[in-house]
Protein backbone atom coordinates (compact mmCIF):
# COMPACT_ATOMS: atom_id res chain seq x y z
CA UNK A 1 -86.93 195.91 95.46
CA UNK A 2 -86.22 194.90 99.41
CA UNK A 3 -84.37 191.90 99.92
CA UNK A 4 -83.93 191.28 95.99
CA UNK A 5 -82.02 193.93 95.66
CA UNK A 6 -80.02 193.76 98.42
CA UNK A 7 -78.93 190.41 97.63
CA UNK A 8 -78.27 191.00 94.10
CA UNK A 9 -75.67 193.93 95.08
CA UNK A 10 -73.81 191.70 97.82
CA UNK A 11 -73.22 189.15 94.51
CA UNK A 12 -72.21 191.24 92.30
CA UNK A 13 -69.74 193.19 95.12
CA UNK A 14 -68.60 189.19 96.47
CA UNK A 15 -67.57 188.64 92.37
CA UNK A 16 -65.87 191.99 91.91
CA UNK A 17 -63.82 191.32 94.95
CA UNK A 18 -62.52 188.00 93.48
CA UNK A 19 -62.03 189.63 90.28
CA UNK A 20 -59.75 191.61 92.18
CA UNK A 21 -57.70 189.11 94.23
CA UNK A 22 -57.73 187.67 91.17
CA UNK A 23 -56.08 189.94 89.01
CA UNK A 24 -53.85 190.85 92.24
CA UNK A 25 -52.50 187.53 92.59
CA UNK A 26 -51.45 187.21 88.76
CA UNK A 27 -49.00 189.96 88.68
CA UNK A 28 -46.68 188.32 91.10
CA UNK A 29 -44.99 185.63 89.71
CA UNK A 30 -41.73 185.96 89.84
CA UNK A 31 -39.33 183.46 91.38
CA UNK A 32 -38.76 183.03 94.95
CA UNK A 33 -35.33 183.66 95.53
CA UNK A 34 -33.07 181.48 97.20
CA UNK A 35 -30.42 183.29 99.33
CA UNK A 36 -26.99 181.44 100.27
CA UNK A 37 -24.42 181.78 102.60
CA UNK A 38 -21.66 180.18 100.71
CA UNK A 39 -21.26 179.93 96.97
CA UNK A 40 -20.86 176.21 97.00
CA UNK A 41 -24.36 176.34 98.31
CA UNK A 42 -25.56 178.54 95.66
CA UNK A 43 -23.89 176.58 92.93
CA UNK A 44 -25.47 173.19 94.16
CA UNK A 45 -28.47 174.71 94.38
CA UNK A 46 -28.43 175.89 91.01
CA UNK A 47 -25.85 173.67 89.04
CA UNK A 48 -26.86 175.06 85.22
CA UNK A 49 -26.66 178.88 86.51
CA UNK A 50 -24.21 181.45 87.23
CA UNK A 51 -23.91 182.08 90.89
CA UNK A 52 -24.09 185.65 91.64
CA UNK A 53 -23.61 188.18 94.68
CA UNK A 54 -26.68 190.07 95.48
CA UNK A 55 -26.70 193.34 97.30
CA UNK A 56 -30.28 193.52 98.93
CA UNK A 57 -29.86 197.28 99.91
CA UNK A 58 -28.62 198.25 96.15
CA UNK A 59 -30.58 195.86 94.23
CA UNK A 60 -27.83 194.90 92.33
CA UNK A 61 -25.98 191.76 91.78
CA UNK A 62 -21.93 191.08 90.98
CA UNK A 63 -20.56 189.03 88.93
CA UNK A 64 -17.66 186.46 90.03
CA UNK A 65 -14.62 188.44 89.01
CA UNK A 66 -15.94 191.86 89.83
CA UNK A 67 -13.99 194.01 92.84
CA UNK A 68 -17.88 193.60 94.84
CA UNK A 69 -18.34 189.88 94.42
CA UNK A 70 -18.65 188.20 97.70
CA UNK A 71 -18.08 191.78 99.71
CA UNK A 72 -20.30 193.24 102.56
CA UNK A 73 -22.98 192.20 104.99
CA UNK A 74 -26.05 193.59 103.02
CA UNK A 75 -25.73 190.23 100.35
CA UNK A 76 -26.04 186.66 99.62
CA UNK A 77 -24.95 184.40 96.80
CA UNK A 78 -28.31 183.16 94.69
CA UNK A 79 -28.77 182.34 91.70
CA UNK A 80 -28.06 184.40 88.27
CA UNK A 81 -31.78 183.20 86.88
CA UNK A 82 -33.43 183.68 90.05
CA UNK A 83 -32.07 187.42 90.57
CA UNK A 84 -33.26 188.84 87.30
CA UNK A 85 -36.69 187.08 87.64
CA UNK A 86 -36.95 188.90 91.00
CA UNK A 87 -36.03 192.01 89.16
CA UNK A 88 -32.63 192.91 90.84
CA UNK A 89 -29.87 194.54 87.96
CA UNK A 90 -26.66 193.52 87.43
CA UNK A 91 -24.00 196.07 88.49
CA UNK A 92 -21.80 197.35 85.38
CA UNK A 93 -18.91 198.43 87.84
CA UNK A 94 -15.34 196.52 87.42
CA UNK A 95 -16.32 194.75 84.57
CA UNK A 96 -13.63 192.83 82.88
């Protein structure tokens, strides 16, 4: 069996690692999120979305009219589509 062997196990190892990266690569599609400084940004970067405040350490984002929209340093504005895709949750507190 000598080298034919050898070589036969390096192919077979070389295909299941693309398999792999593969297969690794394919789970992560969400969106890239965007994250803005102003809402005017937001909403011209997104004109047929909501804009939305998103509070990295949470993982939540805020409506406009809710008491958290636009509040703390721990946020941006992005947009509403873009948030959910990247699997952030929209906060049910001071819903009107």
């Amino acid at each position: 069996m000598g080298r034919g062997g050898f070589g036969s196990w390096t192919g077979v190892i070389a295909l299941a690692g693309a398999v792999t990266v593969g297969a690794g690569s394919a789970e992560l599609s969400a969106t890239p999120l965007t994250p803005f400084r102003y809402e005017a940004q937001a909403q011209r970067h997104c004109p047929h979305d909501k804009v939305v405040w998103l509070d990295f350490r949470k993982g939540l984002y805020y409506r406009k009219g809710q008491k958290r929209y636009g509040q703390g340093f721990d946020g941006s504005f992005v947009c509403q589509n873009e948030a959910r895709d990247s699997f952030y949750r929209r906060s049910l507190l001071g819903l009107r």
